[in-house]
Structure formats: structure tokens, C-alpha cells
Protein backbone atom coordinates (compact mmCIF):
# COMPACT_ATOMS: atom_id res chain seq x y z
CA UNK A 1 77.84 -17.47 35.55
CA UNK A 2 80.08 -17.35 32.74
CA UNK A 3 78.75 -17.01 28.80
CA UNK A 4 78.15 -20.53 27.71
CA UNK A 5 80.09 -21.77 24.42
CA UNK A 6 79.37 -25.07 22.65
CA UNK A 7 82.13 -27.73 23.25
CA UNK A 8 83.63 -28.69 19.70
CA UNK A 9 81.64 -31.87 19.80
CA UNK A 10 78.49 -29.70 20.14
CA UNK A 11 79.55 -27.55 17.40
CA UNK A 12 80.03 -30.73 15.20
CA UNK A 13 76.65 -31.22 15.53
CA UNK A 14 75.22 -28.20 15.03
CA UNK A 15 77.09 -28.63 11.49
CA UNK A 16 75.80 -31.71 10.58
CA UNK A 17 72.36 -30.45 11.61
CA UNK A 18 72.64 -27.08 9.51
CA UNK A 19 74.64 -29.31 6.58
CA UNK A 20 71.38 -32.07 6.78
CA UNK A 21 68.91 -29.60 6.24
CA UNK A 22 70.50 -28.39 3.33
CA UNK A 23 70.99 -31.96 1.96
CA UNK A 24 67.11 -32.45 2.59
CA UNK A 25 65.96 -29.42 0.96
CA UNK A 26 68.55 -30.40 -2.44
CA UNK A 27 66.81 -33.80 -2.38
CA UNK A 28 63.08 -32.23 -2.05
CA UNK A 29 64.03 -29.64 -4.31
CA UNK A 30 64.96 -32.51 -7.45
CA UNK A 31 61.76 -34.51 -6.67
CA UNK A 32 59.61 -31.43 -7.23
CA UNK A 33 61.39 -30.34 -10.28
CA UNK A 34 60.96 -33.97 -11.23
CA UNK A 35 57.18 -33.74 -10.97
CA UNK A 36 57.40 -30.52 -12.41
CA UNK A 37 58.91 -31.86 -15.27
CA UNK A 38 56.69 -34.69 -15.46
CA UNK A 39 53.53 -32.07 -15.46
CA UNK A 40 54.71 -29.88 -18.21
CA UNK A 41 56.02 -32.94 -20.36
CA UNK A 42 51.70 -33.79 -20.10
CA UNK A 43 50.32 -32.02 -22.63
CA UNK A 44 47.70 -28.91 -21.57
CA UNK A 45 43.85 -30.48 -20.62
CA UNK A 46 41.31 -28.49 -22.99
CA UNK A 47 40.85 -25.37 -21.36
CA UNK A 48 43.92 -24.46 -20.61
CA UNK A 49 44.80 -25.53 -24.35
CA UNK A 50 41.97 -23.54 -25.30
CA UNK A 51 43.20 -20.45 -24.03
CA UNK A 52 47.53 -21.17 -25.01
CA UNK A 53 46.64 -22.36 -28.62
CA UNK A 54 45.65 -18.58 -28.93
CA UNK A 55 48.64 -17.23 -27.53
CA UNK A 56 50.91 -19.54 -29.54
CA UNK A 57 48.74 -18.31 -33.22
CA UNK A 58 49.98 -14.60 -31.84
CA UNK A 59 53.22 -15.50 -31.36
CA UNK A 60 53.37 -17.09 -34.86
CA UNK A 61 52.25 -13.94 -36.00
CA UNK A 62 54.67 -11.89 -34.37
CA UNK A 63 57.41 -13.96 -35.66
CA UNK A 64 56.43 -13.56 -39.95
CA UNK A 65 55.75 -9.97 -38.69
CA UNK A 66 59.28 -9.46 -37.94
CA UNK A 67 60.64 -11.74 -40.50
CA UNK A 68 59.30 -9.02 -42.30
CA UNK A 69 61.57 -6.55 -40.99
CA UNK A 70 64.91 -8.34 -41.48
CA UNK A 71 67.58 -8.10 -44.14
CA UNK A 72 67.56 -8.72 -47.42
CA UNK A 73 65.47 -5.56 -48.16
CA UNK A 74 65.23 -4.38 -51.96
CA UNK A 75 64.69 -0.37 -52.40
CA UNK A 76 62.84 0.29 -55.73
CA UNK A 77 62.42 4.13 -56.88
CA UNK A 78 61.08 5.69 -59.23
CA UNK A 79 60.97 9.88 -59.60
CA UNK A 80 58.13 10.66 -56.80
CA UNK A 81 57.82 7.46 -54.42
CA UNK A 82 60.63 5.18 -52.43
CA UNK A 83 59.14 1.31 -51.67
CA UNK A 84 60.65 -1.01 -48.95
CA UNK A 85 59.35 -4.53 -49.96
CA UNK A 86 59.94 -7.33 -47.22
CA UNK A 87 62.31 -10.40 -46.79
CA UNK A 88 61.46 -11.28 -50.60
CA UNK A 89 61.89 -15.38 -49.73
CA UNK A 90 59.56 -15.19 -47.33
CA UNK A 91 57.21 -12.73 -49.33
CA UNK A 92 57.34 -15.24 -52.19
CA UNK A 93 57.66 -12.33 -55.19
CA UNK A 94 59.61 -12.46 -58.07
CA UNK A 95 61.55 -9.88 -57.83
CA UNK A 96 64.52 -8.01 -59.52
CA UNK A 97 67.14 -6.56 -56.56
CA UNK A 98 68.23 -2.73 -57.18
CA UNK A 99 71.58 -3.90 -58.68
CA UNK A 100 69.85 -5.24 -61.70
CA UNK A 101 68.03 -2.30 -62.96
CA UNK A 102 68.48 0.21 -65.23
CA UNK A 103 71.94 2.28 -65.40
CA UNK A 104 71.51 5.54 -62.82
CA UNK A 105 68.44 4.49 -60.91
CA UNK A 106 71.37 3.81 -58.33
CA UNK A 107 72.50 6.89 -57.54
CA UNK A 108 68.83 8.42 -58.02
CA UNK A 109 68.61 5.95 -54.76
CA UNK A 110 71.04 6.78 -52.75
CA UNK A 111 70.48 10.30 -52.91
CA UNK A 112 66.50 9.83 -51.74
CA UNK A 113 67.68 8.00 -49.19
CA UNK A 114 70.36 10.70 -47.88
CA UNK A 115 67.45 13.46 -48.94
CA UNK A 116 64.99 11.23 -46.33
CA UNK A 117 67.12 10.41 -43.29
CA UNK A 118 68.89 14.39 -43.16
CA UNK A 119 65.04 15.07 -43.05
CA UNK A 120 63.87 12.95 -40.08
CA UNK A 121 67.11 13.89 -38.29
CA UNK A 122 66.42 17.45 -38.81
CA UNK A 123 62.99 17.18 -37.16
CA UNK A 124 64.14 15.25 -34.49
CA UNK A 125 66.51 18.09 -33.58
CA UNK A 126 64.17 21.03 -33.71
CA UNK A 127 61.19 18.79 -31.56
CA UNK A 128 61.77 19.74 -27.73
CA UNK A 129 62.95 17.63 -25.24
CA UNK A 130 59.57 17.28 -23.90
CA UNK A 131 58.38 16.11 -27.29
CA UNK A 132 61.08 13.97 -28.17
CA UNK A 133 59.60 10.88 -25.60
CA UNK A 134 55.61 10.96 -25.07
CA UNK A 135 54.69 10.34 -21.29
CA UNK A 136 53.95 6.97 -20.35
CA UNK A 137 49.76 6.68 -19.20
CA UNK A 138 49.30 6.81 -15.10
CA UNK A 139 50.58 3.46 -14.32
CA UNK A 140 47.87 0.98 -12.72
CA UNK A 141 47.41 0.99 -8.86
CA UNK A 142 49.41 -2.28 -7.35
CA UNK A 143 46.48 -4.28 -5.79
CA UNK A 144 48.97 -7.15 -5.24
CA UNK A 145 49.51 -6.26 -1.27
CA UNK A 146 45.69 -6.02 -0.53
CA UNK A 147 44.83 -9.38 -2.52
CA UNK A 148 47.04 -11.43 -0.37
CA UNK A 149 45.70 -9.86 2.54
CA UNK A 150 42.76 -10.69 1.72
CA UNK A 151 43.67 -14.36 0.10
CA UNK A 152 44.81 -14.86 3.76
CA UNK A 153 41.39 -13.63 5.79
CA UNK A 154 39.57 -15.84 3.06
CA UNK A 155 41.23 -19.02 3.46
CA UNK A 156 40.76 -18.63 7.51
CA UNK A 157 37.17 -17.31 7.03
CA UNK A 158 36.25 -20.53 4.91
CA UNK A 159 37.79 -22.99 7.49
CA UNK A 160 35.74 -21.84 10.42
CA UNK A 161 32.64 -21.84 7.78
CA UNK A 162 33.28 -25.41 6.79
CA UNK A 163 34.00 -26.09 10.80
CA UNK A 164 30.96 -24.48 11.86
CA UNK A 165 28.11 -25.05 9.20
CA UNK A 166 24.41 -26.43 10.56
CA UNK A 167 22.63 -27.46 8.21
CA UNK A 168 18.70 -26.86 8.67
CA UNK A 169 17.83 -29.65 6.10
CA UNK A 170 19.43 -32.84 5.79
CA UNK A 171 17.90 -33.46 2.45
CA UNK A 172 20.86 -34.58 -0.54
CA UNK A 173 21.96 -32.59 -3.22
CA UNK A 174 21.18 -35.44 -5.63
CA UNK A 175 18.03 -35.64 -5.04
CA UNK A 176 15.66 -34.45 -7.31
CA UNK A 177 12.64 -34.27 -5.70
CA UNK A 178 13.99 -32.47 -2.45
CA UNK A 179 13.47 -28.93 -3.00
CA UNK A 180 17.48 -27.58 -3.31
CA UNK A 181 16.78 -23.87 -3.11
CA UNK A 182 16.71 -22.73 0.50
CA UNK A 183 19.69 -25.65 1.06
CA UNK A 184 21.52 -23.49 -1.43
CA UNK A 185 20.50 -19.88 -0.10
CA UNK A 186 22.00 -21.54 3.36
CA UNK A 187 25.10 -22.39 2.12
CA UNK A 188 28.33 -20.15 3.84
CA UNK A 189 29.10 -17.32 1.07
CA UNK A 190 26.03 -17.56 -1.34
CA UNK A 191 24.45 -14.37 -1.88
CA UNK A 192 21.96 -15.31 -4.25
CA UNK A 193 20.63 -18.65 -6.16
CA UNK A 194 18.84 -17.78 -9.48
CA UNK A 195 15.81 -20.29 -10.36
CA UNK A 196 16.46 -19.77 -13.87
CA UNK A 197 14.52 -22.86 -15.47
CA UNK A 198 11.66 -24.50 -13.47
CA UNK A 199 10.56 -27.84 -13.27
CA UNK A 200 7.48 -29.79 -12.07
CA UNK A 201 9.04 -33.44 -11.41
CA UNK A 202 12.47 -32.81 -13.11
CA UNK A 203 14.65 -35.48 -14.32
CA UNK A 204 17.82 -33.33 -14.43
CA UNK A 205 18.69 -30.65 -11.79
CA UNK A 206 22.06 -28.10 -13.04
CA UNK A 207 23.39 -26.70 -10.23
CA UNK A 208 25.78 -23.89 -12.08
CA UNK A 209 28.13 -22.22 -9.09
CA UNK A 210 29.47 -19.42 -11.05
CA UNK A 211 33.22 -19.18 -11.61
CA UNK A 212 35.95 -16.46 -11.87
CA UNK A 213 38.46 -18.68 -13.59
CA UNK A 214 42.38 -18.42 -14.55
CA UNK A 215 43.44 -17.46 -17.91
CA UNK A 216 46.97 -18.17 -18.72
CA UNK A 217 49.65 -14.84 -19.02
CA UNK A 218 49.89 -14.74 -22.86
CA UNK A 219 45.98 -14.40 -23.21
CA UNK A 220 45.33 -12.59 -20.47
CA UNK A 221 48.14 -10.18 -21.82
CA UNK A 222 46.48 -9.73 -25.35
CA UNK A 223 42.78 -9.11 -23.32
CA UNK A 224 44.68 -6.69 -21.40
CA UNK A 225 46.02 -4.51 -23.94
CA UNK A 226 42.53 -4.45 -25.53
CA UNK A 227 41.06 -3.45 -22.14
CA UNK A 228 43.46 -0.38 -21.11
CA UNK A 229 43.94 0.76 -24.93
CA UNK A 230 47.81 0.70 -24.42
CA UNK A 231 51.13 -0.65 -24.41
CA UNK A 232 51.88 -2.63 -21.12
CA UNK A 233 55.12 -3.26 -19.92
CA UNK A 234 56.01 -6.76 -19.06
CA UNK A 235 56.67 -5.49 -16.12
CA UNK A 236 52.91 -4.44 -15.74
CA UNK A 237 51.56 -7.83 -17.42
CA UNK A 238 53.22 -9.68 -14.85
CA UNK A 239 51.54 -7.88 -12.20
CA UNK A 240 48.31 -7.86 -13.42
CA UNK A 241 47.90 -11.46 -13.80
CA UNK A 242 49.09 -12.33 -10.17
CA UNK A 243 46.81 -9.69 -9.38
CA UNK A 244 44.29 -12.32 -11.50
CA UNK A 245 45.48 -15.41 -9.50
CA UNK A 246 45.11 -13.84 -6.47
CA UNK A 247 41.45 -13.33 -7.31
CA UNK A 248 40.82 -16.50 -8.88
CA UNK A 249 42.46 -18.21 -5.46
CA UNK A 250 40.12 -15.86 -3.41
CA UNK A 251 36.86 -17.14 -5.05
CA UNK A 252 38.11 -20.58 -4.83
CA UNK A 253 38.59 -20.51 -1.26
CA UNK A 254 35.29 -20.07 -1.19
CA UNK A 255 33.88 -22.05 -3.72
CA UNK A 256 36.09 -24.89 -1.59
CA UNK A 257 34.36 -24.11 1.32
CA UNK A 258 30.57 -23.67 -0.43
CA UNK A 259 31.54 -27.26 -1.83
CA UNK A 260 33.06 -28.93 1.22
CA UNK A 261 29.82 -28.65 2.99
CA UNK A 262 27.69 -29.83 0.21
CA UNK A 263 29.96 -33.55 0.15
CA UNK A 264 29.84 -33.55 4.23
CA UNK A 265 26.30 -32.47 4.51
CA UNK A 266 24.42 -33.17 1.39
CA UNK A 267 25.67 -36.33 -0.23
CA UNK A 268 28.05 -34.31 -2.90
CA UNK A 269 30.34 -36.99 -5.21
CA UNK A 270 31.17 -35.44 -7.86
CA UNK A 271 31.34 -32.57 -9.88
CA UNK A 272 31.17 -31.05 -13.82
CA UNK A 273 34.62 -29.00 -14.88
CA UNK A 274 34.75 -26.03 -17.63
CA UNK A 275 37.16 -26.93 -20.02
CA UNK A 276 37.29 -30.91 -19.72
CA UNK A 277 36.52 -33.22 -22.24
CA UNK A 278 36.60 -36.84 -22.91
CA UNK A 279 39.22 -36.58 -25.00
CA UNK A 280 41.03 -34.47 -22.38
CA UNK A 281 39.98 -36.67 -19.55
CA UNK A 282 43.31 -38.94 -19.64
CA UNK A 283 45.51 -36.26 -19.53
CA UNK A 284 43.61 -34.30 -16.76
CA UNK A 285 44.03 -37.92 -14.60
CA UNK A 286 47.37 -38.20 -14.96
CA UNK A 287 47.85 -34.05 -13.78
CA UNK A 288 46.00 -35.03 -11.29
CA UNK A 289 47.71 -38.36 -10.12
CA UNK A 290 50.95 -36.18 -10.43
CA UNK A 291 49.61 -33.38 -8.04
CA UNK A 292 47.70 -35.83 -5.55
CA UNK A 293 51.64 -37.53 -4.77
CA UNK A 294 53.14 -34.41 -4.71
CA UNK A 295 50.54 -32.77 -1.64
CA UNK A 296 50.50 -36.59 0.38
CA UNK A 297 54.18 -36.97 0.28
CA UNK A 298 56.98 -33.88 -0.44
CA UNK A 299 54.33 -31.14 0.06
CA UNK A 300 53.89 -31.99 4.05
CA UNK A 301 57.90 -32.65 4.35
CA UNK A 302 58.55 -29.55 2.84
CA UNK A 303 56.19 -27.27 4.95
CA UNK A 304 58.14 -29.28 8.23
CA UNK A 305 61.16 -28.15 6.78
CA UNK A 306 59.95 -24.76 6.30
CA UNK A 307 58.61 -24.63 10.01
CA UNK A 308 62.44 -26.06 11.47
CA UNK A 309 64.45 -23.56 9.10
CA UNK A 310 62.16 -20.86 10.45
CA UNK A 311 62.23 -21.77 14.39
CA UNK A 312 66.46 -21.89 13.25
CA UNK A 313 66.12 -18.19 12.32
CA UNK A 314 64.00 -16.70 15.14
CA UNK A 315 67.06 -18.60 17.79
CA UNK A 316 69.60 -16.85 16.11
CA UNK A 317 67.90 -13.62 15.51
CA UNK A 318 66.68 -13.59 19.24
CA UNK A 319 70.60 -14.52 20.42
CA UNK A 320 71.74 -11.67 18.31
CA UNK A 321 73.37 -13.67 15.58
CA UNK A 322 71.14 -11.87 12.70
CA UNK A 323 73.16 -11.17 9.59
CA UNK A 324 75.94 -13.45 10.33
CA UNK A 325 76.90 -16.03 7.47
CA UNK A 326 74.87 -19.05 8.78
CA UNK A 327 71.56 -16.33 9.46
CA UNK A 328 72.21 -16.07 5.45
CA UNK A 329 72.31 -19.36 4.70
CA UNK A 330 69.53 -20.06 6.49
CA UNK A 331 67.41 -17.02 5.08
CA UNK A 332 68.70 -18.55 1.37
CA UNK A 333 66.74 -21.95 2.96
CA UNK A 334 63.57 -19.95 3.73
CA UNK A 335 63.42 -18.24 0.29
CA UNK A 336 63.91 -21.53 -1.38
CA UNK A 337 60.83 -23.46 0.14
CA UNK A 338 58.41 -20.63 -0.21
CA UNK A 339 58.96 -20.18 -3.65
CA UNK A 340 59.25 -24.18 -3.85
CA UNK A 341 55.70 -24.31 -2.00
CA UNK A 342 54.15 -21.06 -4.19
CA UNK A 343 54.74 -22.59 -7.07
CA UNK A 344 52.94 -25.73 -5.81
CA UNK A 345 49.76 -23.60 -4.79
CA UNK A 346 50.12 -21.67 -8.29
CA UNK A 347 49.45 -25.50 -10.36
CA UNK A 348 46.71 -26.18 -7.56
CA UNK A 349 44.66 -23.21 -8.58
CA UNK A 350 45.16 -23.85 -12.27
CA UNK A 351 43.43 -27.18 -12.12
CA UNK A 352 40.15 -25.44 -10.09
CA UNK A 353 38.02 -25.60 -7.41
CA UNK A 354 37.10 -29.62 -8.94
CA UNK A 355 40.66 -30.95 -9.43
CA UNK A 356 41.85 -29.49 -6.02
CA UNK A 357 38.98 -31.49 -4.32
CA UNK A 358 39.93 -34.78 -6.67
CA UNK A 359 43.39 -34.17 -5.74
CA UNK A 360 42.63 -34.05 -2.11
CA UNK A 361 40.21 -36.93 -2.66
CA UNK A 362 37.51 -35.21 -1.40
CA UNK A 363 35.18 -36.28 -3.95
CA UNK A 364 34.92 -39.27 -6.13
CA UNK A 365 35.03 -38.22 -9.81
CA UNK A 366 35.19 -34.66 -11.58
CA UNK A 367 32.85 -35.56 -15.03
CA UNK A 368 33.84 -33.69 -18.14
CA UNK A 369 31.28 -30.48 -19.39
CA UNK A 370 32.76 -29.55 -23.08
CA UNK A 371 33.06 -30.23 -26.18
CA UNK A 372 37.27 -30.71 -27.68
CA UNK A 373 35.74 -29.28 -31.21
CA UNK A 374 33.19 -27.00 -29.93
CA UNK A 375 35.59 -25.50 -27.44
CA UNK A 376 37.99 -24.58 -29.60
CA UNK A 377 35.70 -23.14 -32.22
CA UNK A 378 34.86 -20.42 -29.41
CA UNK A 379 38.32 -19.54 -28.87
CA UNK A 380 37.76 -16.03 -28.23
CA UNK A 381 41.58 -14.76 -30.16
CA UNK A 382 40.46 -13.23 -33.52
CA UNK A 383 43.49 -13.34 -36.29
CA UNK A 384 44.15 -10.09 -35.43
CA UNK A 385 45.14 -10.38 -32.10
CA UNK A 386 41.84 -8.91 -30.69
CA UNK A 387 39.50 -10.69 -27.95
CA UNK A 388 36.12 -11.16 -29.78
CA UNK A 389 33.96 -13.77 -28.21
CA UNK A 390 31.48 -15.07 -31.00
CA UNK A 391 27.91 -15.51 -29.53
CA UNK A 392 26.94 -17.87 -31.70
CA UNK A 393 29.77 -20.38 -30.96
CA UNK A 394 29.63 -19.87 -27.72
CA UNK A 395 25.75 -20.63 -27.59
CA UNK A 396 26.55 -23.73 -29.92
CA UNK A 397 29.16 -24.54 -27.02
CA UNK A 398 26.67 -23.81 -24.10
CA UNK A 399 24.34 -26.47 -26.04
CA UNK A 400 26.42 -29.27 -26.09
CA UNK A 401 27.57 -28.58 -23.02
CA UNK A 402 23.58 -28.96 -21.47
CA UNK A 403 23.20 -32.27 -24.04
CA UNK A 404 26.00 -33.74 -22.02
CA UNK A 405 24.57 -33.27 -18.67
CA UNK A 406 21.03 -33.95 -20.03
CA UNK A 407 23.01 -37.73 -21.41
CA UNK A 408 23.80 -38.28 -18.16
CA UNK A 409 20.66 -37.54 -16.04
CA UNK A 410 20.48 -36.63 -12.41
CA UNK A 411 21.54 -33.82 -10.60
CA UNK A 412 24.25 -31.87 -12.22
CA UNK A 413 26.98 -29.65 -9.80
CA UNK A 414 29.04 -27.46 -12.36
CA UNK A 415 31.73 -25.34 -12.11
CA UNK A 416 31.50 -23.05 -14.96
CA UNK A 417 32.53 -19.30 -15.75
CA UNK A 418 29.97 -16.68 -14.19
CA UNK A 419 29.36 -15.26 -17.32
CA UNK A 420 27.76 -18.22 -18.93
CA UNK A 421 23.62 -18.48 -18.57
CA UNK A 422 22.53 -21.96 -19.43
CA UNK A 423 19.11 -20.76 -19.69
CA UNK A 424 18.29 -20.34 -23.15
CA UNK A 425 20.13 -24.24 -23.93
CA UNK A 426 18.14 -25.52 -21.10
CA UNK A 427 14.78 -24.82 -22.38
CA UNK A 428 15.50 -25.33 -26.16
CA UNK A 429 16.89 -29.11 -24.92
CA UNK A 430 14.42 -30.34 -22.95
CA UNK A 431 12.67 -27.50 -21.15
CA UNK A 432 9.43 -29.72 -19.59
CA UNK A 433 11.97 -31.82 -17.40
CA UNK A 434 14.71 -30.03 -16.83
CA UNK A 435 15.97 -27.59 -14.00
CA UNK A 436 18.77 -25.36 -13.96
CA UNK A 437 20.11 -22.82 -10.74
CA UNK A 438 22.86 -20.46 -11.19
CA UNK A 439 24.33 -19.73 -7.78
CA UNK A 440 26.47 -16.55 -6.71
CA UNK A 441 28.95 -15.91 -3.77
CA UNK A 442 29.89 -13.40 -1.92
CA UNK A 443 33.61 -13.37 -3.04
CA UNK A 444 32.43 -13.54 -6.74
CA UNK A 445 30.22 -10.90 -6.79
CA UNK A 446 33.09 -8.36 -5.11
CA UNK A 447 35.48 -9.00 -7.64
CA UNK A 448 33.24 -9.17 -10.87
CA UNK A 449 31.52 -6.15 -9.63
CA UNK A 450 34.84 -4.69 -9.10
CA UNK A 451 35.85 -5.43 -12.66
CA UNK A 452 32.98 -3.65 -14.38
């Protein structure tokens, strides 16, 4: 039998086909910006404003720094020294320029000057080449490859543990006189639940599932530069903190799956969130509301899409039409949606393991755990640019965090950094009737353990 070869009519169609997904992805590609839009017009919740507000003081600071460094420079000289005074507006100085002063101090300038730059041109010339440019430190291993991997084996690990969990005890999590620490200890991916306050008949039960949270580029950048004890590229900055998302998205996989079973299980409704406050609570609803539309309607669309545009490729690849115009075009497609659907995932794992189970509507209500004043009083930034966290705002913090809880009553799930221990607010609030476990997962412990 002869080749086969599409009538015209057929061909037609195949256009319109090709020409309709493209029309499809434009219109799913202005709703998300849209709703991207919309998100960054809402001003940052708390902790994420926490941890900007210090970036933006350094980039203030950078910006007088160099305003430093700009024209409008007066040289004053005298027979032994040579000053450079700053922008003298901005300085606020009253100052006389060079012009002004007395008759020959002119020339006695210009000739220092000459005198100063022959000399650092001179020693520039005599250095050699190997001097001229110091070697860069050994650049940082790329972990990026082996963190997806494993961001992948995670994410199919935790469905099969939320699939297959038995519980041994059906008692609830909000109970407070069911004993909670084997239930724990049973959970998929705990390694270890830490009775750190003890109770006879408690009133209050905090339930602290330890954290390895996000941190937004500019901090994480100034931390960074602390941490190595050198100048990083951007290059290198950018690396490092998807090397940091990776690994926040890792433990939240599993923290997903750890808190999946408690609501199916154990009676699990809601849930306390680093970073929140009341008066941050509006603003977190609305990202929220924003998000929630976003995964129930265009997200779903968009991964169909991404499905059909790939079955497109593999037909023409497998009839040998690879790297013809239309395999491009349809590659172009491809590209578009991933990076449409990774920037989706990167705002899901912004808002934590809490807001990606509100958004999902997997529980009823995520309850705010700080302080707006308190938590920006333990802003770790220093004026200086350094990363200094203050103990005794931070304990201050750590109090009013355990007042809130203790307001409420109850049994208390938090999601809160693993660095934090409760244990010293818990007994200094209301020690007699009050309980507080700090539990550890697997994923956790790998990566903090892997980071000291």
C-alpha cells in the first residue's frame, strides 16, 4: 500500500486543531497572569513581610551607599593628606567646593592627583598576571539535579503512605485525655515525638511538627553571604535558593502526608501557621481564595493541555517529523505550560504545608500563631546587613505565641520552624495544665542534619 497523505480537508483540520491549542494556551496564559497580578497587588501576610521588610532596609542602604559614590565630589588638600568627601547634598555639610579656596591650592591638587593615579598604574603593571585577578573560591556543588529527584520519590512515597496508613488507635487528635504519643510515633515519616512538657489532666495539648520553612531570595541571599564568608554571584544565589525550595517542598510533602492522615484518621480541622497574625489574617484569605480558584479551575485545564501538547509531540517524533517547524511550535507549547504550572507550585509552597491544605479544602480553618509587633521586633537583619537573631525577642515572640494558643484552649496542631522549643514559654505560662510535643520527620531531620 501506498504512503498515506492527509486530504486538504484533513489538513485543514489538523490546522485548526494545532491553531486552537495555541488560542487556549494565550487565553490560560492571561487568566494566570491575571491572578498573578491580583496576588502580588495583595500585600505580603506577616511572615513573608517579616523576612522582605529586611531585604528592602538593605536595599535602602545600598542605594545612600552609592549615592555616596556619585558626582559632585569636592577634593580638599592640604600638604600631606588628599580627602574625597561624598555627594555633599546628600551628606548635608556646609561646604566650600575646591574652586573657592585659596589661590594655588589648585594646582597643588591636580598634581597629587597625577602623583596618585601614575602610582596605582605603575603597580598595576609590575603585579603578574596571576596577581592582577584573585581566584574565585571552589564554586558550591549543584545539588539542584538530586533535589528534584528526590522531590519526585517524595511526593510518590507520601501518596502510597496516605493510601496505605492503619491506624492502631482510633482515638482523635483533639482529644485531650486520649494519650497522643504512640498515635504520633505511628504516624508515616515521624522519627521521633519529644514529650517536652507533661501534663496530668491538661487543658491545652501543642502539638509542634517542626518546620524547614521558605525564606524569600533577598534574605536568604544576605544569610548566605554570612554563611560562606564570600561574594556570591547572582548566578550562585539563584541556585542556592531553588536548591532551598526544593528542600522546603521535600519536607512538605511529607508534612502533607503526616497531616493528611491525622484529618482522615484522627479528627484533624485545623491548624496554627508561623508567621500569621490577626492583623494578617485578611490578607492571607484573600491569597488563599486567589490560589484555591486558580488549582479548581485553570490549574486542571492547563495540566490537560499539557498532557494533549505532549501526546502531539511523541506522534510526530515517533513518525519522524522531530525538528520540523510545527515539532517547534509545539516544543515552544510544552515550555510554556511547565513554566506556567512551576510557577503555580512555587506560590503553593510559599503559603505552607497549612495554606496548601486550606487551599485544597482539606481542613476547615488555619488559626493565626504570632504576634504583627512581636514578629517584627525579631526580625533577624541587623543594620548592618548581618543575620543576628536576638534571643531575647525571639523568646518574647515564642511567649506570645504560647499565650495565644493557651487563649484559645484545646489541642493545638502547629506548624512552626524546627528550631523553635516552646518549652521554656510553656512552663513559665501555665506549666500545671499545659502539654506541649515537638514532633520530627524523617525528611526534616536529613536536611537539617545535612545543613549543620
Amino acid at each position: 500500500m501506498g504512503e498515506f497523505r492527509p486530504s486538504i480537508h484533513q489538513r485543514r483540520q489538523l490546522f485548526r486543531a494545532h491553531q486552537s491549542r495555541y488560542e487556549r494556551l494565550e487565553i490560560f496564559a492571561s487568566r494566570l497572569q491575571s491572578n498573578h497580578r491580583r496576588l502580588e497587588t495583595i500585600p505580603m501576610f506577616p511572615s513573608r513581610r517579616l523576612n522582605l521588610r529586611g531585604g528592602n532596609r538593605l536595599n535602602e542602604r545600598r542605594e545612600h551607599s552609592f549615592a555616596i559614590t556619585k558626582p559632585f565630589r569636592s577634593f580638599f588638600a592640604d600638604s600631606t593628606r588628599l580627602f574625597i568627601v561624598g555627594n555633599i547634598e546628600w551628606v548635608g555639610h556646609d561646604t566650600k567646593f575646591i574652586t573657592q579656596s585659596e589661590p594655588g591650592m589648585f594646582r597643588r591638587i591636580v598634581v597629587a592627583v597625577l602623583v596618585l593615579a601614575i602610582g596605582i598604574t605603575v603597580i598595576f603593571l609590575r603585579k603578574p598576571p596571576t596577581e592582577q585577578v584573585s581566584s574565585p573560591p571552589a564554586s558550591l556543588p549543584d545539588r539542584v539535579p538530586a533535589l528534584r529527584a528526590a522531590v519526585a520519590a517524595q511526593a510518590k512515597e507520601a501518596a502510597q503512605t496516605v493510601s496505605s496508613y492503619r491506624p492502631f488507635s482510633n482515638a482523635r487528635i483533639d482529644d485531650l485525655q486520649a494519650p497522643v504519643n504512640e498515635l504520633l510515633r505511628g504516624l508515616p515519616g515521624v522519627v521521633e515525638v519529644e514529650a517536652k512538657v507533661r501534663a496530668e489532666n491538661p487543658t491545652t495539648r501543642i502539638i509542634h511538627l517542626r518546620d524547614w520553612h521558605f525564606v524569600p531570595r533577598d534574605l536568604y541571599a544576605v544569610d548566605l553571604r554570612q554563611a560562606v564568608g564570600r561574594k556570591l554571584s547572582p548566578e550562585e544565589i539563584d541556585r542556592l535558593h531553588q536548591e532551598l525550595r526544593l528542600e522546603v517542598e521535600i519536607v512538605q510533602s511529607e508534612q502533607l502526608a503526616i497531616l493528611r492522615c491525622l484529618i482522615k484518621h484522627h479528627g484533624l480541622k485545623r491548624l496554627y501557621a508561623e508567621g500569621l497574625t490577626a492583623e494578617g489574617l485578611p490578607v492571607y484569605q484573600e491569597k488563599i481564595a486567589v490560589l484555591r480558584d486558580m488549582e479548581r479551575e485553570q490549574i486542571p485545564s492547563l495540566r490537560k493541555q499539557l498532557a494533549e501538547v505532549q501526546e502531539l509531540i511523541r506522534g510526530m517524533e515517533q513518525a519522524g517529523r522531530a525538528n520540523t517547524e510545527r515539532h517547534e511550535a509545539a516544543k515552544e507549547i510544552e515550555r510554556k505550560i511547565q513554566t506556567m504550572l512551576g510557577e503555580h507550585k512555587n506560590r503553593l509552597v510559599e503559603m505552607g504545608a497549612a495554606g496548601r491544605l486550606l487551599i485544597a479544602g482539606e481542613i476547615d480553618e488555619v488559626l493565626p500563631l504570632d504576634d504583627a509587633n512581636l514578629l517584627d521586633a525579631a526580625n533577624p537583619v541587623r543594620p548592618d546587613g548581618s543575620v543576628q537573631p536576638d534571643p531575647e525577642r525571639v523568646r518574647t515572640r515564642e511567649d506570645a505565641q504560647v499565650k495565644a494558643i493557651l487563649r484559645r484552649g484545646g489541642v493545638a496542631v502547629i506548624v512552626l520552624g524546627g528550631a523553635h522549643d516552646l518549652s521554656a514559654s510553656v512552663r513559665s505560662a501555665r506549666p500545671e495544665r499545659s502539654e506541649y510535643l515537638r514532633v520530627t520527620t524523617k525528611r526534616f531531620r536529613e536536611i537539617a542534619v545535612g545543613k549543620n
